[in-house]
PDB file of N, CA and C in Angstrom:
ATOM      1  N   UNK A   1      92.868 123.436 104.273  1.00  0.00           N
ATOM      2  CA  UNK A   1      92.679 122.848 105.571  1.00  0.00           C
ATOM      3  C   UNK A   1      92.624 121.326 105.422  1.00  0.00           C
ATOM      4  N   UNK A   2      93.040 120.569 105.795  1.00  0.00           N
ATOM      5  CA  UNK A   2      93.415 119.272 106.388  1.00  0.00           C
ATOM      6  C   UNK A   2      92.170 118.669 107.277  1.00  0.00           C
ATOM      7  N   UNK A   3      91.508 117.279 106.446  1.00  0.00           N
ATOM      8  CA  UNK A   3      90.041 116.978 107.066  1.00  0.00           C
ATOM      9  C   UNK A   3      90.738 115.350 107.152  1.00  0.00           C
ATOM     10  N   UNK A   4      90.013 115.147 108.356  1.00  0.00           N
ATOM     11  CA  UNK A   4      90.212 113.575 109.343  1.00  0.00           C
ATOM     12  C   UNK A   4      88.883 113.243 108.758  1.00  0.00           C
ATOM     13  N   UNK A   5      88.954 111.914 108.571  1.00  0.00           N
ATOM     14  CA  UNK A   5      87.607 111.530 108.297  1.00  0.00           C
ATOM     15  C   UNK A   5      87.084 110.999 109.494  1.00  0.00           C
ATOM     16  N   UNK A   6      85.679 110.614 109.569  1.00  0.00           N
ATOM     17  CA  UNK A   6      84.850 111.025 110.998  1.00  0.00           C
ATOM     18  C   UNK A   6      85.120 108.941 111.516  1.00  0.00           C
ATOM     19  N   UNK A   7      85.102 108.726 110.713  1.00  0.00           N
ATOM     20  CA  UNK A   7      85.332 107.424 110.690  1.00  0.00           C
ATOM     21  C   UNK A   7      86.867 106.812 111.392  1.00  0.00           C
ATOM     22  N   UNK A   8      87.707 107.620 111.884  1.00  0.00           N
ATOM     23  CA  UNK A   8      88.691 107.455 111.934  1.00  0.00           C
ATOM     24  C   UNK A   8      88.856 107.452 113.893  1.00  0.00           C
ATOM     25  N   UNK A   9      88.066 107.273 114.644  1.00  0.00           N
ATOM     26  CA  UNK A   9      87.816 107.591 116.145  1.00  0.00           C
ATOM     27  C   UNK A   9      89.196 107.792 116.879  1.00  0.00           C
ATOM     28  N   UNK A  10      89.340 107.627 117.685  1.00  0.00           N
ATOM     29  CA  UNK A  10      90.631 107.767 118.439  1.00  0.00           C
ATOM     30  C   UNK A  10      91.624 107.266 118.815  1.00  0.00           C
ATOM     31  N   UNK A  11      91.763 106.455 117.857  1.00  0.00           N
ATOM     32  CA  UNK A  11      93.130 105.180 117.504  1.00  0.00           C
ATOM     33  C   UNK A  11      94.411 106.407 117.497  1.00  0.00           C
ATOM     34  N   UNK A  12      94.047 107.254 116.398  1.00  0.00           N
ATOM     35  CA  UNK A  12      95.173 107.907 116.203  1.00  0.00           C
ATOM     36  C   UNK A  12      95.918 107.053 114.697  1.00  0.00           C
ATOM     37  N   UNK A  13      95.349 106.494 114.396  1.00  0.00           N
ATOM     38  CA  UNK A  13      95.419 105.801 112.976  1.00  0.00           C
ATOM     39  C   UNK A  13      94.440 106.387 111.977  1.00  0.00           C
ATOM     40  N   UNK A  14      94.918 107.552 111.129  1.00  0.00           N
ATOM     41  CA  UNK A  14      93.937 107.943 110.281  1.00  0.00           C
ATOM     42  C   UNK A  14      94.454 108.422 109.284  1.00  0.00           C
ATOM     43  N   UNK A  15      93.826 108.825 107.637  1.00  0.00           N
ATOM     44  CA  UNK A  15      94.624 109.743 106.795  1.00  0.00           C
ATOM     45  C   UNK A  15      93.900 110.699 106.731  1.00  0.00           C
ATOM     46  N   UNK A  16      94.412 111.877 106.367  1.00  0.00           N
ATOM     47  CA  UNK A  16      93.909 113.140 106.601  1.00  0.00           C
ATOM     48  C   UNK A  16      93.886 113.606 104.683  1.00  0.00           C
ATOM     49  N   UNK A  17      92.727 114.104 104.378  1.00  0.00           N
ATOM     50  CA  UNK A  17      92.810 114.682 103.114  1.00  0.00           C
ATOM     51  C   UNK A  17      92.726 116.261 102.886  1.00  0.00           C
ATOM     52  N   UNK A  18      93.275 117.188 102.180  1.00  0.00           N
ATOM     53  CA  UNK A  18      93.644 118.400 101.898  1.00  0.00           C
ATOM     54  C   UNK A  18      92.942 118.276 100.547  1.00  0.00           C
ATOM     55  N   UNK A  19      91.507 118.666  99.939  1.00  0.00           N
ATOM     56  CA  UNK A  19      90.803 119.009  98.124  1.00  0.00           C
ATOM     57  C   UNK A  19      91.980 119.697  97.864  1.00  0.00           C
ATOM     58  N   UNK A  20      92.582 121.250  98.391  1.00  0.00           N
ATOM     59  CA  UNK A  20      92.734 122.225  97.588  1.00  0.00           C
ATOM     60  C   UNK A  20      94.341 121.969  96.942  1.00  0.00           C
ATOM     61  N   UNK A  21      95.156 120.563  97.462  1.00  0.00           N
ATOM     62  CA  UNK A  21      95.954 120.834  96.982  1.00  0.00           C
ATOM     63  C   UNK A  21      96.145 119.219  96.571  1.00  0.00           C
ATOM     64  N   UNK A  22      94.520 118.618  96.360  1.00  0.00           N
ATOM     65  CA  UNK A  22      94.764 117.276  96.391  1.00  0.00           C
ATOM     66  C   UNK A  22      95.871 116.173  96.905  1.00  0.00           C
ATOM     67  N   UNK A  23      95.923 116.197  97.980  1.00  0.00           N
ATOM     68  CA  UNK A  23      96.708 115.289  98.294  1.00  0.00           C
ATOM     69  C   UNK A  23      96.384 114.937  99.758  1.00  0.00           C
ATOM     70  N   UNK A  24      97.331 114.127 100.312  1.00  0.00           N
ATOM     71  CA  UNK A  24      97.087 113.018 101.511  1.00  0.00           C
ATOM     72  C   UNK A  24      97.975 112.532 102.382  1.00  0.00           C
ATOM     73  N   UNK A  25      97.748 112.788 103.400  1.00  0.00           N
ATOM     74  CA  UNK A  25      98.788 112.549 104.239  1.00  0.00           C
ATOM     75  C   UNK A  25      98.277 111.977 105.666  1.00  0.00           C
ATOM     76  N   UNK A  26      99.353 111.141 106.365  1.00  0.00           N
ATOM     77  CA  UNK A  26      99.193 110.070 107.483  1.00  0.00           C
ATOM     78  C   UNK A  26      99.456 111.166 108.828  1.00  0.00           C
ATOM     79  N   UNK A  27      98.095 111.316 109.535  1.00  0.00           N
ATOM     80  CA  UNK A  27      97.802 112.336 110.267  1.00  0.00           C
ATOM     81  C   UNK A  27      99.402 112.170 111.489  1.00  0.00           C
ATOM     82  N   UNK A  28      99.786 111.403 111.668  1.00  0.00           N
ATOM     83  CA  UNK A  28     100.851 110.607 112.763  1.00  0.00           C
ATOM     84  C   UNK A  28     102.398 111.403 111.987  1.00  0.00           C
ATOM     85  N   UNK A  29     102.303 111.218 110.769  1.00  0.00           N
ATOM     86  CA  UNK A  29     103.583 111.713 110.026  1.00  0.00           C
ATOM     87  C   UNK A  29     102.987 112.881 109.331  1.00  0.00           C
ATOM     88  N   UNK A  30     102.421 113.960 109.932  1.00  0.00           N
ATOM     89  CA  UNK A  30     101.840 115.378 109.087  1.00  0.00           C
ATOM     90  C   UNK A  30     103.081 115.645 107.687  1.00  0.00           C
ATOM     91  N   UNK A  31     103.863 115.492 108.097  1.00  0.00           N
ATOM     92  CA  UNK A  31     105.190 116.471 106.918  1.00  0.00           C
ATOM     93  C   UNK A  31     104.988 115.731 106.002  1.00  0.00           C
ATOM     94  N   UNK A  32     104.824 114.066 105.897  1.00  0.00           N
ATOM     95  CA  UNK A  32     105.574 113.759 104.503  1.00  0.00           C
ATOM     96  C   UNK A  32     103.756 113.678 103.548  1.00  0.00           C
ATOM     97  N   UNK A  33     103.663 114.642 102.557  1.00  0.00           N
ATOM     98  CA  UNK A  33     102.365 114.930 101.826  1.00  0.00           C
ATOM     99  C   UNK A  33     102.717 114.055 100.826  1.00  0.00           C
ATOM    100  N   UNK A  34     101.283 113.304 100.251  1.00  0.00           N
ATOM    101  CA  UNK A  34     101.837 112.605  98.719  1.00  0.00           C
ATOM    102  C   UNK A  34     100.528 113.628  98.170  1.00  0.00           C
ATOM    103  N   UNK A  35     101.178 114.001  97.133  1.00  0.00           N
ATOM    104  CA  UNK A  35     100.366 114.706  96.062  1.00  0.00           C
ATOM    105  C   UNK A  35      99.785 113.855  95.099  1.00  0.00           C
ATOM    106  N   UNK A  36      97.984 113.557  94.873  1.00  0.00           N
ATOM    107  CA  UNK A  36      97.722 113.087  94.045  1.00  0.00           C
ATOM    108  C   UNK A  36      96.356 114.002  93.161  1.00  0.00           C
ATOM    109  N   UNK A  37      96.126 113.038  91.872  1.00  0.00           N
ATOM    110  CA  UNK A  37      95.785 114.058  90.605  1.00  0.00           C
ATOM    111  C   UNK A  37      94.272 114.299  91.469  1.00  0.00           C
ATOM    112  N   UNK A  38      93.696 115.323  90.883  1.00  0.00           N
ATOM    113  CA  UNK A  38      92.066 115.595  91.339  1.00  0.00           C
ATOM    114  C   UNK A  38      91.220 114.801  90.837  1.00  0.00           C
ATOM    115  N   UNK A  39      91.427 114.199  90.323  1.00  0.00           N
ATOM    116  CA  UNK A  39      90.293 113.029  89.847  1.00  0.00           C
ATOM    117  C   UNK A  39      90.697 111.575  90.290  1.00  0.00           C
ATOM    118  N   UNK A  40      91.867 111.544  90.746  1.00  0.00           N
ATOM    119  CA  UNK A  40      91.833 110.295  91.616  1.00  0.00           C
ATOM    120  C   UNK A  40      91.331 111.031  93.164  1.00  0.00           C
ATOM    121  N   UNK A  41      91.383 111.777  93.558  1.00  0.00           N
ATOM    122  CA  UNK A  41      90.761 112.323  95.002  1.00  0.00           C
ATOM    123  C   UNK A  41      89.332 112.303  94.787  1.00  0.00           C
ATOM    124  N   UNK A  42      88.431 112.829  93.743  1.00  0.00           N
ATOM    125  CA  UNK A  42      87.455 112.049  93.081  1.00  0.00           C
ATOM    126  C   UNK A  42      86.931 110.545  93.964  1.00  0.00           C
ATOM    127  N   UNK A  43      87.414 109.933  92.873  1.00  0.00           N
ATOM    128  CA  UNK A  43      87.574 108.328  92.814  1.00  0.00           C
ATOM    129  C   UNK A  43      87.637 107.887  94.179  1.00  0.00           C
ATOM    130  N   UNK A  44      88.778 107.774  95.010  1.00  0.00           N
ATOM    131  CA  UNK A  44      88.923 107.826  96.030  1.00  0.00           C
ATOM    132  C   UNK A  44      87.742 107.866  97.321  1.00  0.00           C
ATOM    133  N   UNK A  45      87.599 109.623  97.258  1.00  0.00           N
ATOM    134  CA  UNK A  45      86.143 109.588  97.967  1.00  0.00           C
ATOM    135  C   UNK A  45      85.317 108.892  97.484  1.00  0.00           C
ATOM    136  N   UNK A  46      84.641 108.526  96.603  1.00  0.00           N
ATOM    137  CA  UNK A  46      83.355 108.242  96.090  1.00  0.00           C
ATOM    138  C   UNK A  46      83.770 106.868  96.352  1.00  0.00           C
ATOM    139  N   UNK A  47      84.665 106.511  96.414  1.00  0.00           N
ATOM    140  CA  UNK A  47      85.157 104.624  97.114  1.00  0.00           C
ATOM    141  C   UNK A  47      84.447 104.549  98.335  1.00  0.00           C
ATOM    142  N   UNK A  48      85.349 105.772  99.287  1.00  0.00           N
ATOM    143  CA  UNK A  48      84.783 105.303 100.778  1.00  0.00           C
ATOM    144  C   UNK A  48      83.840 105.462 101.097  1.00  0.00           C
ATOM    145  N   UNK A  49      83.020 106.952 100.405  1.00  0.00           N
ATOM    146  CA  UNK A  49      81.676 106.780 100.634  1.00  0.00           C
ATOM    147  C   UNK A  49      81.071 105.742 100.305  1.00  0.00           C
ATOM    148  N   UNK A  50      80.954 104.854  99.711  1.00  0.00           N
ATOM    149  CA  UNK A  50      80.286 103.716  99.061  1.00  0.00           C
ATOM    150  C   UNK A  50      80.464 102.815 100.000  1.00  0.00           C
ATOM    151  N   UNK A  51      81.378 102.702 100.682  1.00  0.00           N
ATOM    152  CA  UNK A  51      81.315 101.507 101.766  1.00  0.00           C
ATOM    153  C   UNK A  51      80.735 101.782 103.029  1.00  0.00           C
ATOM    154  N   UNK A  52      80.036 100.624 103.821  1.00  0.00           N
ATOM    155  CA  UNK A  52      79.665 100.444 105.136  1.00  0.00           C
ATOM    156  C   UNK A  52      79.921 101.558 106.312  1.00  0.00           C
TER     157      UNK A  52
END
């Protein structure tokens, strides 16, 4: 399943993250997926959580 982050309000400008198949995609362009490794999805989160 495909999660919007809550942070993302109703611009319609957001990226959407998928854990189970690590990867990420621009909620506006659903089709084109970039697949990245599980420990940069890791990394990643633990970025944005860390900010403001």
């Amino acid at each position: 399943m495909w999660r919007r982050s809550t942070r993302s309000g109703e611009t319609g400008n957001c990226v959407e993250l998928r854990g189970d198949l690590a990867a990420i995609r621009d909620s506006k362009s659903p089709q084109a997926i970039l697949p990245i490794p599980e420990v940069a999805t890791r990394k990643l989160l633990g970025f944005l959580r860390s900010r403001p």
